[in-house]
Protein backbone atom coordinates (compact mmCIF):
# COMPACT_ATOMS: atom_id res chain seq x y z
CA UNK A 1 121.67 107.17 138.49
CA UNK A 2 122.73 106.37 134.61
CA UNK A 3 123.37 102.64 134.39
CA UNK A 4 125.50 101.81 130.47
CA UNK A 5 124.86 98.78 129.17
CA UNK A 6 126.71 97.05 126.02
CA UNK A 7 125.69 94.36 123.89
CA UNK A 8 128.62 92.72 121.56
CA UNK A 9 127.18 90.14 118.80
CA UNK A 10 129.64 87.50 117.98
CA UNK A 11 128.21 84.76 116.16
CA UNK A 12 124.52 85.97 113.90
CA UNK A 13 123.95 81.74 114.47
CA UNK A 14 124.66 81.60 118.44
CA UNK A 15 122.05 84.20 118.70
CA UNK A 16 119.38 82.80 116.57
CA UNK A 17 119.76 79.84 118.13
CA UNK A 18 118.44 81.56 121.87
CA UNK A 19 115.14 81.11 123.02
CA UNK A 20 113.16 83.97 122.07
CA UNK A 21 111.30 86.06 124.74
CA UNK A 22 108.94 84.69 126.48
CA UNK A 23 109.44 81.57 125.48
CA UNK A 24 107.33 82.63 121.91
CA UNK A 25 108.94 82.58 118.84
CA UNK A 26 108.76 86.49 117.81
CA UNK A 27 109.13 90.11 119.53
CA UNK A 28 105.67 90.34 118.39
CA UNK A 29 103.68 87.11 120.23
CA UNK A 30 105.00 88.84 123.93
CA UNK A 31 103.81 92.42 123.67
CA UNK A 32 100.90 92.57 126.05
CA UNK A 33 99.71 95.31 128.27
CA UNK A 34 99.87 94.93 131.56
CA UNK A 35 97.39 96.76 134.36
CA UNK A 36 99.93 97.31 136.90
CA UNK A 37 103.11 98.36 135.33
CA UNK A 38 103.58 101.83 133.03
CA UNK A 39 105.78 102.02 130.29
CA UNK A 40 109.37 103.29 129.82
CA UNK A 41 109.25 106.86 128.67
CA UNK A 42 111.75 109.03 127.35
CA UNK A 43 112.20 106.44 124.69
CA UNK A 44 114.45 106.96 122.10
CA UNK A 45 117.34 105.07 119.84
CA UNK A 46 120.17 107.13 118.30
CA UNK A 47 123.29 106.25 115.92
CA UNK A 48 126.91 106.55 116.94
CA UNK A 49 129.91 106.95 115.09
CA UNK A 50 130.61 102.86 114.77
CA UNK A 51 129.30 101.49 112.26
CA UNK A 52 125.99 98.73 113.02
CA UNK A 53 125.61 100.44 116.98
CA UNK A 54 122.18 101.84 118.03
CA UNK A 55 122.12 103.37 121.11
CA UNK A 56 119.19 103.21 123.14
CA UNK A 57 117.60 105.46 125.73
CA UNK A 58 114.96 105.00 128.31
CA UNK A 59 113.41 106.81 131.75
CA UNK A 60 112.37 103.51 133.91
CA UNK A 61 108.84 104.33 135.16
CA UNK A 62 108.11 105.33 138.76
CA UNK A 63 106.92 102.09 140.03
CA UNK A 64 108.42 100.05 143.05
CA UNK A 65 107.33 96.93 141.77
CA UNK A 66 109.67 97.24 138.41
CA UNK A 67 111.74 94.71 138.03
CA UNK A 68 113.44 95.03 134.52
CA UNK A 69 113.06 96.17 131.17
CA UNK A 70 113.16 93.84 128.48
CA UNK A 71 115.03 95.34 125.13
CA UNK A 72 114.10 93.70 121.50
CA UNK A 73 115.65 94.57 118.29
CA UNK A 74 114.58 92.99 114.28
CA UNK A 75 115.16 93.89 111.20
CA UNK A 76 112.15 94.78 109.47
CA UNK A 77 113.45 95.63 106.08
CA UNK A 78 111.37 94.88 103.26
CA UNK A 79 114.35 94.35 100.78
CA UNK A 80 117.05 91.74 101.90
CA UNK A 81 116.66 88.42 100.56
CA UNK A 82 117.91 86.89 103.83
CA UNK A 83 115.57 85.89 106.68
CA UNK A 84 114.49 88.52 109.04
CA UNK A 85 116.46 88.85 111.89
CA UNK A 86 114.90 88.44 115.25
CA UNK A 87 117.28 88.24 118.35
CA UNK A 88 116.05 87.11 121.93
CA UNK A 89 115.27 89.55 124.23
CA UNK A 90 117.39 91.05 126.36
CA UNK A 91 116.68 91.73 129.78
CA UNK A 92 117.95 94.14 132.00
CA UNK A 93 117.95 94.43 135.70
CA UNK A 94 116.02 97.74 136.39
CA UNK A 95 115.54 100.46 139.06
CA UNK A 96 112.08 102.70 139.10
CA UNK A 97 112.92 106.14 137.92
CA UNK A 98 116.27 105.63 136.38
CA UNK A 99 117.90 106.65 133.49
CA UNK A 100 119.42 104.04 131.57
CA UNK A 101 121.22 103.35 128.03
CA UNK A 102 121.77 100.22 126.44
CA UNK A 103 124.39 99.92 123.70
CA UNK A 104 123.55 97.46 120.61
CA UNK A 105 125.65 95.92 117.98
CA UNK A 106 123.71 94.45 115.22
CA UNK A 107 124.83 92.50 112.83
CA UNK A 108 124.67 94.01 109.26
CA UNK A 109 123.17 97.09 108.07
CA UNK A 110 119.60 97.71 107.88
CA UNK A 111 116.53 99.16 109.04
CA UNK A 112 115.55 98.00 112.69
CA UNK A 113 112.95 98.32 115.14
CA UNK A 114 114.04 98.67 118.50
CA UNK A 115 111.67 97.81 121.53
CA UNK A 116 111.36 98.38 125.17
CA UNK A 117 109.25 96.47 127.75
CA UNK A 118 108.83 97.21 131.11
CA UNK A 119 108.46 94.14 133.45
CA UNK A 120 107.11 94.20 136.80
CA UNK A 121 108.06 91.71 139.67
CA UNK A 122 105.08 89.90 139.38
CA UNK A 123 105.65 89.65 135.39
CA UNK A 124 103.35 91.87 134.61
CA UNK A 125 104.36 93.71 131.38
CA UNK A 126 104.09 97.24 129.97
CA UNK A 127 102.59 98.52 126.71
CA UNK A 128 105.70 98.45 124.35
CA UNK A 129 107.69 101.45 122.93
CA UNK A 130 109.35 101.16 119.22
CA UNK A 131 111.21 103.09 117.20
CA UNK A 132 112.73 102.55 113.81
CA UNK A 133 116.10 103.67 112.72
CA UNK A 134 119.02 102.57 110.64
CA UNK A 135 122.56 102.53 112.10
CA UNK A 136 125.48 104.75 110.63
CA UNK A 137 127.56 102.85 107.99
CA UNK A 138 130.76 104.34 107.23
CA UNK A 139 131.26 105.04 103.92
CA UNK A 140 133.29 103.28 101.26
CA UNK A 141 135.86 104.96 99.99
CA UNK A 142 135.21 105.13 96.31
CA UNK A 143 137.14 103.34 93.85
CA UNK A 144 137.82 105.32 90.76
CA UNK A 145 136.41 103.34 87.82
CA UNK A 146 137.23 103.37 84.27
CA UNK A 147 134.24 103.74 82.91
CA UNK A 148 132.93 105.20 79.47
CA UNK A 149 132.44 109.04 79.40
CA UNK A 150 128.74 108.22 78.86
CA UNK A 151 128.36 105.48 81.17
CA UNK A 152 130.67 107.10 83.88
CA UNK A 153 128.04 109.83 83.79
CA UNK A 154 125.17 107.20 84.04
CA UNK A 155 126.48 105.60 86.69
CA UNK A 156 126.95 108.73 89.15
CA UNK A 157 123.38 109.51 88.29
CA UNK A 158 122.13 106.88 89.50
CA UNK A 159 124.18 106.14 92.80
CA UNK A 160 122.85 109.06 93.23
CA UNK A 161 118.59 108.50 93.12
CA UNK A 162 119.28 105.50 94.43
CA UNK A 163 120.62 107.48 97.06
CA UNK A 164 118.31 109.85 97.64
CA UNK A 165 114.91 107.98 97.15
CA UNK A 166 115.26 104.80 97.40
CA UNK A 167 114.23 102.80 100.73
CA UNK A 168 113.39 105.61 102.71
CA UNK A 169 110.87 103.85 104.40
CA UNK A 170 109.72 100.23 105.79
CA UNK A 171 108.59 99.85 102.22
CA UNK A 172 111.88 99.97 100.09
CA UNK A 173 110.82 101.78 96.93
CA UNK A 174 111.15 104.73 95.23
CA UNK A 175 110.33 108.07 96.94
CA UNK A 176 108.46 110.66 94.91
CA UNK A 177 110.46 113.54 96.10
CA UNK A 178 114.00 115.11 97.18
CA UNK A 179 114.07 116.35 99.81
CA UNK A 180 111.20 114.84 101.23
CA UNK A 181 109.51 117.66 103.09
CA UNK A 182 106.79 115.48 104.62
CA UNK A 183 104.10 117.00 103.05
CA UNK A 184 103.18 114.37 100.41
CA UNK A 185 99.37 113.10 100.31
CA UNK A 186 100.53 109.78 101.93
CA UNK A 187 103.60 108.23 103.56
CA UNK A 188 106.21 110.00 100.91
CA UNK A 189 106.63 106.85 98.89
CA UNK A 190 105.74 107.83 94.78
CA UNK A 191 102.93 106.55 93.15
CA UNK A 192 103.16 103.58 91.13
CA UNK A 193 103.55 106.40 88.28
CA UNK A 194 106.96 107.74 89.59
CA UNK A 195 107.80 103.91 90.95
CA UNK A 196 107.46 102.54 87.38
CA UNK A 197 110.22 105.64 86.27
CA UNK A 198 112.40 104.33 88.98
CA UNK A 199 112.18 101.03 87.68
CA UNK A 200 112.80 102.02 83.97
CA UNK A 201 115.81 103.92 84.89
CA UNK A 202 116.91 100.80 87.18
CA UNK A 203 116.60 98.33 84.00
CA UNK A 204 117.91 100.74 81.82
CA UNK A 205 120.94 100.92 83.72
CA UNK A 206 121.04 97.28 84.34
CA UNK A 207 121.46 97.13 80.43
CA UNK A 208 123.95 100.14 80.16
CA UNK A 209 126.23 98.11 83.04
CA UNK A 210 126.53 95.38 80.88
CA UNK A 211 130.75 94.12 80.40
CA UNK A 212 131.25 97.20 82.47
CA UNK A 213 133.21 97.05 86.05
CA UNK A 214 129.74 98.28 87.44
CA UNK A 215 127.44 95.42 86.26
CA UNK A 216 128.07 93.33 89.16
CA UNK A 217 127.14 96.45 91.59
CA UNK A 218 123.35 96.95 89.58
CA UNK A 219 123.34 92.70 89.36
CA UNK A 220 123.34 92.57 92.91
CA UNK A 221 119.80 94.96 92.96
CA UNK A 222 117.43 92.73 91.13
CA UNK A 223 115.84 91.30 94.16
CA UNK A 224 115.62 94.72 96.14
CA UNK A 225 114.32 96.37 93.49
CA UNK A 226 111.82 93.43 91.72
CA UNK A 227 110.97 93.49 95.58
CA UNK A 228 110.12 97.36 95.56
CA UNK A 229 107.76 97.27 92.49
CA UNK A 230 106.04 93.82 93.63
CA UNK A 231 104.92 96.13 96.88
CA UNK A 232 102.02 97.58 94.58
CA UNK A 233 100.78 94.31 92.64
CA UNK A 234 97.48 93.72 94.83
CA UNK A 235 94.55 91.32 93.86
CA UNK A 236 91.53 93.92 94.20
CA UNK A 237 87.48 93.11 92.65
CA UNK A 238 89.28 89.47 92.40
CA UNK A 239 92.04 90.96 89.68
CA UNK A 240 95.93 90.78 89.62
CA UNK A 241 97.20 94.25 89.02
CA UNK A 242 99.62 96.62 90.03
CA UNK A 243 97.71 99.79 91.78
CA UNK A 244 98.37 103.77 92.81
CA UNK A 245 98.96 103.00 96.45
CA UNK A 246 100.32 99.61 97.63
CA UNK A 247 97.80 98.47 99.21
CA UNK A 248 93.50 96.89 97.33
CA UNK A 249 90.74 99.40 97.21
CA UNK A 250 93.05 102.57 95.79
CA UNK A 251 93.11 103.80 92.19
CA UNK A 252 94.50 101.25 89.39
CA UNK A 253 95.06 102.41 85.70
CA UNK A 254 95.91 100.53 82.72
CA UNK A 255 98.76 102.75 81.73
CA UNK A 256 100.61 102.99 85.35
CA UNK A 257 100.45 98.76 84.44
CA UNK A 258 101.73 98.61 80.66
CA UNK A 259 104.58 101.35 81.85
CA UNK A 260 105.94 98.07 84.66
CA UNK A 261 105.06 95.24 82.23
CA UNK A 262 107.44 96.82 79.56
CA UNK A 263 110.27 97.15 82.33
CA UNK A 264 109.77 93.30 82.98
CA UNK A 265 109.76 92.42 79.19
CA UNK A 266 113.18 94.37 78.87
CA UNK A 267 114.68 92.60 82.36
CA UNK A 268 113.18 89.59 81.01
CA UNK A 269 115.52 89.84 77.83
CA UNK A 270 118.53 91.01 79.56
CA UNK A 271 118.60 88.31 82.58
CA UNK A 272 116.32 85.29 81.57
CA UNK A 273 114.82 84.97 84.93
CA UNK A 274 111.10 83.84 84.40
CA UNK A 275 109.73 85.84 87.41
CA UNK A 276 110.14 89.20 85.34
CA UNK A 277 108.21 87.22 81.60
CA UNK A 278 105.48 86.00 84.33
CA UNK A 279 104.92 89.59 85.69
CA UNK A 280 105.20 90.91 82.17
CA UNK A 281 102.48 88.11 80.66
CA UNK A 282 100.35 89.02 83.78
CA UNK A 283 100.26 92.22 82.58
CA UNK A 284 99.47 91.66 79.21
CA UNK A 285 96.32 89.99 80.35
CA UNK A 286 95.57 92.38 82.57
CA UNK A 287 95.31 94.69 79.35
CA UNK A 288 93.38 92.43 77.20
CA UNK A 289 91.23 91.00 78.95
CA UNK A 290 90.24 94.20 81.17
CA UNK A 291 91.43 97.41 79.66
CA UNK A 292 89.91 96.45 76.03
CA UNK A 293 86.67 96.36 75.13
CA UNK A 294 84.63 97.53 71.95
CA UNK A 295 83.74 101.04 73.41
CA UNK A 296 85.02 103.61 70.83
CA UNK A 297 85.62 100.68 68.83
CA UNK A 298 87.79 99.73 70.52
CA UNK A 299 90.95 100.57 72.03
CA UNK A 300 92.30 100.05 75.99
CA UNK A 301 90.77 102.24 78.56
CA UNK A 302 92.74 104.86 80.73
CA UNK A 303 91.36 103.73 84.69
CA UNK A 304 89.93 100.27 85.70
CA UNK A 305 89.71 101.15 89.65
CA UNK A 306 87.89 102.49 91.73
CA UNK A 307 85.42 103.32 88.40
CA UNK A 308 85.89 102.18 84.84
CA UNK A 309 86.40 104.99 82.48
CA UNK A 310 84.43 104.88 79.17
CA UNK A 311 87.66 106.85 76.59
CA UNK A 312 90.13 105.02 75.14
CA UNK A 313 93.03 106.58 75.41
CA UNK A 314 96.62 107.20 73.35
CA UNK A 315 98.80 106.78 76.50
CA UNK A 316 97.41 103.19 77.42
CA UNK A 317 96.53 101.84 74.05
CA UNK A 318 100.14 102.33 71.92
CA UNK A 319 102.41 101.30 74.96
CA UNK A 320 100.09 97.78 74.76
CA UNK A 321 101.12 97.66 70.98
CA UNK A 322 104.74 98.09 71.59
CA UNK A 323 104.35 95.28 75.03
CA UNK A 324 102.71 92.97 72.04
CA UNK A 325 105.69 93.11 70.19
CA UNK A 326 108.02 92.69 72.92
CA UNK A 327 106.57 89.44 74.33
CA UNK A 328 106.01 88.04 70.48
CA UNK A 329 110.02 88.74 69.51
CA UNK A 330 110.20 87.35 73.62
CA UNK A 331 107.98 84.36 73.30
CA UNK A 332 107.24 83.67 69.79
CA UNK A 333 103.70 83.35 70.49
CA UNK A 334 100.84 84.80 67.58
CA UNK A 335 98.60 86.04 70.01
CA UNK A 336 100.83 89.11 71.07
CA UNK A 337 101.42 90.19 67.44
CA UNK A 338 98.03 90.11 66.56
CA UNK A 339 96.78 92.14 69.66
CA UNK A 340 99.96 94.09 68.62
CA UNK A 341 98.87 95.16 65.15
CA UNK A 342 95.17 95.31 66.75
CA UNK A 343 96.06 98.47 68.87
CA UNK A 344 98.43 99.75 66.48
CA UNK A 345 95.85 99.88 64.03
CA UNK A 346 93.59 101.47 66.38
CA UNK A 347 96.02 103.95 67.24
CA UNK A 348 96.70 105.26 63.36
CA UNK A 349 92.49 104.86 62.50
CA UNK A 350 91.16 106.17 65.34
CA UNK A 351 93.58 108.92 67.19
CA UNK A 352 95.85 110.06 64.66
CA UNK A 353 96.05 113.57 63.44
CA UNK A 354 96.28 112.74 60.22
CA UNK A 355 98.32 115.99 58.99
CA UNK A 356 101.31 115.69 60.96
CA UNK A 357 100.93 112.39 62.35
CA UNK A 358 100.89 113.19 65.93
CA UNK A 359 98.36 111.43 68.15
CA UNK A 360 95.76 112.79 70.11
CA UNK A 361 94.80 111.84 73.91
CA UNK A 362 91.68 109.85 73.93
CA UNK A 363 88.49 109.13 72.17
CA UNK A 364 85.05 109.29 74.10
CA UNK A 365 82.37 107.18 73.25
CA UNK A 366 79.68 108.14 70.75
CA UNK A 367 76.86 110.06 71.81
CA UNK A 368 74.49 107.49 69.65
CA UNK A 369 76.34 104.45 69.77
CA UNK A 370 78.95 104.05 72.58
CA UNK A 371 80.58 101.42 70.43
CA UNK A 372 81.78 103.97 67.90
CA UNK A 373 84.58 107.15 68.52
CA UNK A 374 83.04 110.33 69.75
CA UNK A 375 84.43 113.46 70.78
CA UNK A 376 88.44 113.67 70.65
CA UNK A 377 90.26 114.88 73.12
CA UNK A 378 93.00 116.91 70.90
CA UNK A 379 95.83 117.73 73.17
CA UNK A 380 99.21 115.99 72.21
CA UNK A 381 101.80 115.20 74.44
CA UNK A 382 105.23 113.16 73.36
CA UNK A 383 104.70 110.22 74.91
CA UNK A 384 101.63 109.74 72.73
CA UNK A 385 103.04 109.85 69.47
CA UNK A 386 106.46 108.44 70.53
CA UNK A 387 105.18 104.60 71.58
CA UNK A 388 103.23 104.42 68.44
CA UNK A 389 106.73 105.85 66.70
CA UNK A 390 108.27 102.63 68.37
CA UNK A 391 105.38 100.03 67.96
CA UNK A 392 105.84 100.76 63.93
CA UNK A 393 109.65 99.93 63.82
CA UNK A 394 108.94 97.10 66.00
CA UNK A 395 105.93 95.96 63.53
CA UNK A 396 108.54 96.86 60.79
CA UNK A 397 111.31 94.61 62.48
CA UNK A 398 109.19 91.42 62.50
CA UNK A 399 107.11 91.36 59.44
CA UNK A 400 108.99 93.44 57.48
CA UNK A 401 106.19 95.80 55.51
CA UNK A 402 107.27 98.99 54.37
CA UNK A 403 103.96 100.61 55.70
CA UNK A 404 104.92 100.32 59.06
CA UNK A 405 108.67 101.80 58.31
CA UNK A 406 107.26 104.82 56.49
CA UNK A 407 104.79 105.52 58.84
CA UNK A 408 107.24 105.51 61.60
CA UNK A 409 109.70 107.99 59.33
CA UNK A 410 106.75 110.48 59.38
CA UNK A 411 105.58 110.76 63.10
CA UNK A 412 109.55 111.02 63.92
CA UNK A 413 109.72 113.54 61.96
CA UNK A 414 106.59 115.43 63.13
CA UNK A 415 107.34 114.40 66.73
CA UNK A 416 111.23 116.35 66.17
CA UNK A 417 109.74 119.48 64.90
CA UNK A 418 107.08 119.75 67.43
CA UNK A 419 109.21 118.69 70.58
CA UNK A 420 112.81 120.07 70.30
CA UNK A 421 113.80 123.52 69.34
CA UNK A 422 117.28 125.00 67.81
CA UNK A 423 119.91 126.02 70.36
CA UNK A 424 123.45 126.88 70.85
CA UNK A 425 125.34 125.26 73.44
CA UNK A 426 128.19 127.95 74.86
CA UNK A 427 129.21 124.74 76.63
CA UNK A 428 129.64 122.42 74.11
CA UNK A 429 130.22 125.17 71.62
CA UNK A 430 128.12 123.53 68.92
CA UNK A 431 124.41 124.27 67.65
CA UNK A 432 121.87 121.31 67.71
CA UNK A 433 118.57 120.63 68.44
CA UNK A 434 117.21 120.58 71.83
CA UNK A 435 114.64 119.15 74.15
CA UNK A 436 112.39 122.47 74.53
CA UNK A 437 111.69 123.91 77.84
CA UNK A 438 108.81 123.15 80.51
CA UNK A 439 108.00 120.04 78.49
CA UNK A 440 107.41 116.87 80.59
CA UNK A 441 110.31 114.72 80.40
CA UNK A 442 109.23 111.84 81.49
CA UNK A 443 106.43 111.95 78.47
CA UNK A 444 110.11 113.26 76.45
CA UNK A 445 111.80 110.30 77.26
CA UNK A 446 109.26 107.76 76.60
CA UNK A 447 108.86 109.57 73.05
CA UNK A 448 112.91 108.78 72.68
CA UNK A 449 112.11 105.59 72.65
CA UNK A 450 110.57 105.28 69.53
CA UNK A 451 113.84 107.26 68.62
CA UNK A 452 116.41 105.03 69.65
CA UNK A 453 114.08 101.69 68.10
CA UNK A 454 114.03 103.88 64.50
CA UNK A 455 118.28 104.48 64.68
CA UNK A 456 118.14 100.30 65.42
CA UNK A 457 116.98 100.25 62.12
CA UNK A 458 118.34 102.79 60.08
CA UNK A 459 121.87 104.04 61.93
CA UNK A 460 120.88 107.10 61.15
CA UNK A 461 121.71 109.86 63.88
CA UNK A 462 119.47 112.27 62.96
CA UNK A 463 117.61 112.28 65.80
CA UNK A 464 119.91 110.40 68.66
CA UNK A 465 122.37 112.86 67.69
CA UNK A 466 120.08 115.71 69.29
CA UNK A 467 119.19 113.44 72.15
CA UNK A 468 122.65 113.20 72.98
CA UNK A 469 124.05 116.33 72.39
CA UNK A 470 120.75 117.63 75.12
CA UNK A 471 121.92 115.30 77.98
CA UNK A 472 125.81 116.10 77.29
CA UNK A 473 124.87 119.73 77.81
CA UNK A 474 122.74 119.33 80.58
CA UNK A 475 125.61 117.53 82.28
CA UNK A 476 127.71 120.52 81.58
CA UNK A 477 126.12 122.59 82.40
CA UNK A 478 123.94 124.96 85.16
CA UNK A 479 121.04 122.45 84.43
CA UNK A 480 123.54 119.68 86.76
CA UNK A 481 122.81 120.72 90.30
CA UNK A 482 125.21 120.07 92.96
CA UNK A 483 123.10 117.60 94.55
CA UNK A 484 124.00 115.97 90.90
CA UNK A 485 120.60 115.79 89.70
CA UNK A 486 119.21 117.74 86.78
CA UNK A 487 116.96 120.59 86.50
CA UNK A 488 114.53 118.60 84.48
CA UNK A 489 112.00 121.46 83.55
CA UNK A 490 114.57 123.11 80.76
CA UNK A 491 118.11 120.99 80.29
CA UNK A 492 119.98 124.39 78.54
CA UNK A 493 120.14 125.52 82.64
CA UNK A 494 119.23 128.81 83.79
CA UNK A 495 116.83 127.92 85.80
CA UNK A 496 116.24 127.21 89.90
CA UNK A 497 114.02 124.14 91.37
CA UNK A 498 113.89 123.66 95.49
CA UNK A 499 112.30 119.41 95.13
CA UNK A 500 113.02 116.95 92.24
CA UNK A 501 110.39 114.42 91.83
CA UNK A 502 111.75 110.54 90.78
CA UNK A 503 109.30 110.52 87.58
CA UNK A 504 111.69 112.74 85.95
CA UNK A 505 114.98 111.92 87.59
CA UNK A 506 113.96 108.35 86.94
CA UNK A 507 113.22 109.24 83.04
CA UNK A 508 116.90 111.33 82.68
CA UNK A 509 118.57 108.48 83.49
CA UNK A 510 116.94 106.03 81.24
CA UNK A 511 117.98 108.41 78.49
CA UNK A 512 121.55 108.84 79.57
CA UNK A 513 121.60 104.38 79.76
CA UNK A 514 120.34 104.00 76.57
CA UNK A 515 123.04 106.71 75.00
CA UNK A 516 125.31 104.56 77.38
CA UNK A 517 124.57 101.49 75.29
CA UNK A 518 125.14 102.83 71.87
CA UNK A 519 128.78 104.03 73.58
CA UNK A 520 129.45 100.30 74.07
CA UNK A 521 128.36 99.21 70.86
CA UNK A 522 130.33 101.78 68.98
CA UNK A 523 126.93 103.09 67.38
């Protein structure tokens, strides 16, 4: 015998205002095991095509002392801003052996977990079954917006990541791929590394939307996404700082940190809200007052947790010269400028390449005195030289000494020759210079920055011309994927990926935001 059962919510208020199960205040004080009474089995809660129902399916258990089962729903949603929901219980007259479905209505969309109870006459009760699941939400139909060629583009992109990673689990942040095949090391979500490129592309944007008719729509996502990147800021070995895995006693690295306190500086100066300077100044000290020390002379190390590495390294140090400048222009305070030029300095006399004026990887210590540079490690990737590119115009911007603009002419220069190559687009019918293939583009994009800081100064296209002439063709062509993200391994198309990881998506659409700003400004 099927027994249907249908719950309609009326009034969010009436309900809350219920006694809760039990007579306790949550579904989570009344889930006890009892020794007489099995559990439901067959368990299971399913979506219909209304929007906000969950339908939910049970096998009473074979027990002629049953009584009823109890049904519980909350939300347990990391990301809304209003209180958790937690209805009473509802209880439900119940026959052993039956089949039974229970209809629920709740009251917005979210992510809910959905319990069962069985109850025997006596009140004994059950061990509980859960499961988690979001109801269907029709969609919106779309409103066609007006937007700016390069901020229409922008925009799509990232409805779309947002989309497709973001809060696809209890934790609301950023997953590391699409699809997720379930075969990550952990629970799917990215490492702080590919959360941190979700969260530049999310301020980014927030900047591009700006006087736009979509500003209100990435407005609206401060809190679920501050929210998101607050998961992984854990006090581990007594020290504030944002770590691999969200939880203390995993990796922590001074880079992964300086990426997220340079997102906060930015959000800082675009909104004013203090939370994002605080986060942004707890980084800073994080930097300075654990990352440097006078090992190879100095210079901020690469890992902190779970063991301290003894290199200095290009990818940590520079990024903490351009944060230094950010908070001083931010805050007005000495201290940042002078750690600022500190690691900048360190940057040009310690890991420069002195002919081209790219920047090497790291420095070990000295065999004979630890507090001098050793070995170098000579690879060079983008990223390196492209933060030191940006900490010089910044330097250049508040004290205004020539050194620093020259010096940041030269490694732009160096960093264009080395990192695009010639091409002509079919698509665009027009030759240019382009990102070049099976380069990392999230190191590419950080390396732009120093790009788009040097045209602040100068207005001189050179190089944002070739930036934006790559991401216009990569729109247009085979590189855009039907799933409309990009094929981020070689943007002239051509070639064929099966999973897109956020680091990169992330870093593509930070480049087509900041292109989406110089639209507005007619630059």
């Amino acid at each position: 015998m099927k027994t249907i059962y249908k719950l309609f919510i009326f009034n969010l208020f009436t309900l809350l205002a219920l006694s809760a199960c039990n007579d306790e205040d949550s579904v989570d004080d009344v889930i006890v095991a009892g020794d007489n009474i099995s559990p439901v089995s067959s368990f299971s809660v399913e979506t219909t095509d209304a929007d906000n129902e969950l339908l939910v399916k049970w096998v009473c258990p074979l027990n002629r002392d049953l009584d009823m089962v109890e049904i519980s729903y909350r939300d347990v949603s990391e990301e809304v801003t209003r209180s958790v929901y937690s209805p009473s219980c509802i209880t439900i007259p119940a026959e052993s052996g039956a089949s039974c479905e229970y209809l629920i209505t709740v009251p917005y969309f979210s992510l809910y977990e959905v319990s069962a109870v069985a109850i025997s006459k006596s009140g004994k009760r059950s061990v509980v079954e859960n499961r988690r699941l979001t109801p269907y939400r029709e969609k919106e139909e779309e409103v066609e917006l007006g937007l700016p060629a390069m901020l229409s583009r922008t925009h799509s992109y990232m409805t779309t990541i947002i989309d497709l990673y973001f809060g696809k689990s209890s934790r609301s942040c950023w997953r590391s791929n699409y699809p997720y095949n379930g075969g990550a090391y952990w629970d799917g979500d990215a490492l702080v590394w590919g959360q941190g490129a979700g969260l530049s592309a999310f301020v980014a944007m927030r900047e591009a939307a700006m006087e736009s008719e979509v500003e209100n729509i990435y407005a609206a996502m401060d809190e679920m996404m501050f929210k998101g990147i607050q998961n992984f800021y854990k006090k581990d070995h007594n020290i504030w700082a944002y770590s691999c895995y969200p939880a203390a006693g995993n990796e922590r690295y001074y880079d992964d940190n300086v990426w997220i306190g340079l997102d906060m500086a930015d959000w800082y100066g675009l909104t004013k809200e203090m939370r994002y300077l605080t986060q942004a100044e707890a980084v800073w000290r994080y930097l300075i007052d654990h990352g440097w020390d006078e090992t190879c002379g100095g210079g901020v190390h690469w890992r902190e947790l779970n063991s301290h590495t003894t290199s200095k390294h290009s990818c940590s140090t520079a990024p903490t010269a351009v944060l230094g400048c950010k908070l001083y222009l931010l805050t007005g305070e000495q201290e940042y400028l002078d750690w600022a030029i500190k690691c900048y300095d360190y940057m040009l006399n310690v890991l420069q390449d002195k002919s081209d004026h790219l920047f090497y990887d790291n420095v070990r210590p000295g065999k004979d005195d630890p507090n001098q540079p050793g070995d170098i490690e000579k690879n060079k990737y983008s990223y390196n030289s492209g933060q030191p590119l940006q900490a010089a115009c910044l330097l250049y911007k508040i004290t205004g000494e020539q050194k620093y603009l020259d010096e940041a002419y030269a490694i732009a220069e160096s960093c264009h020759k080395k990192w695009f190559i010639p091409y002509r687009s079919k698509e665009l019918n027009l030759t240019f210079n382009i990102f070049a293939p099976k380069q990392d583009m999230w190191f590419n994009t950080i390396m732009c920055r120093g790009f788009f800081e040097l045209y602040s100064i100068d207005n001189n296209r050179k190089y944002v011309d070739d930036i934006e002439k790559s991401m216009i063709h990569a729109w247009e062509s085979s590189c855009h994927q039907s799933n409309n993200l990009l094929n981020d391994d070689d943007l002239r198309g051509g070639t064929t990926k099966t999973s897109w990881e956020i680091r990169m998506q992330g870093a593509l659409v930070e480049l087509y935001a900041r292109l989406a700003v110089l639209e507005r400004e007619n630059r």
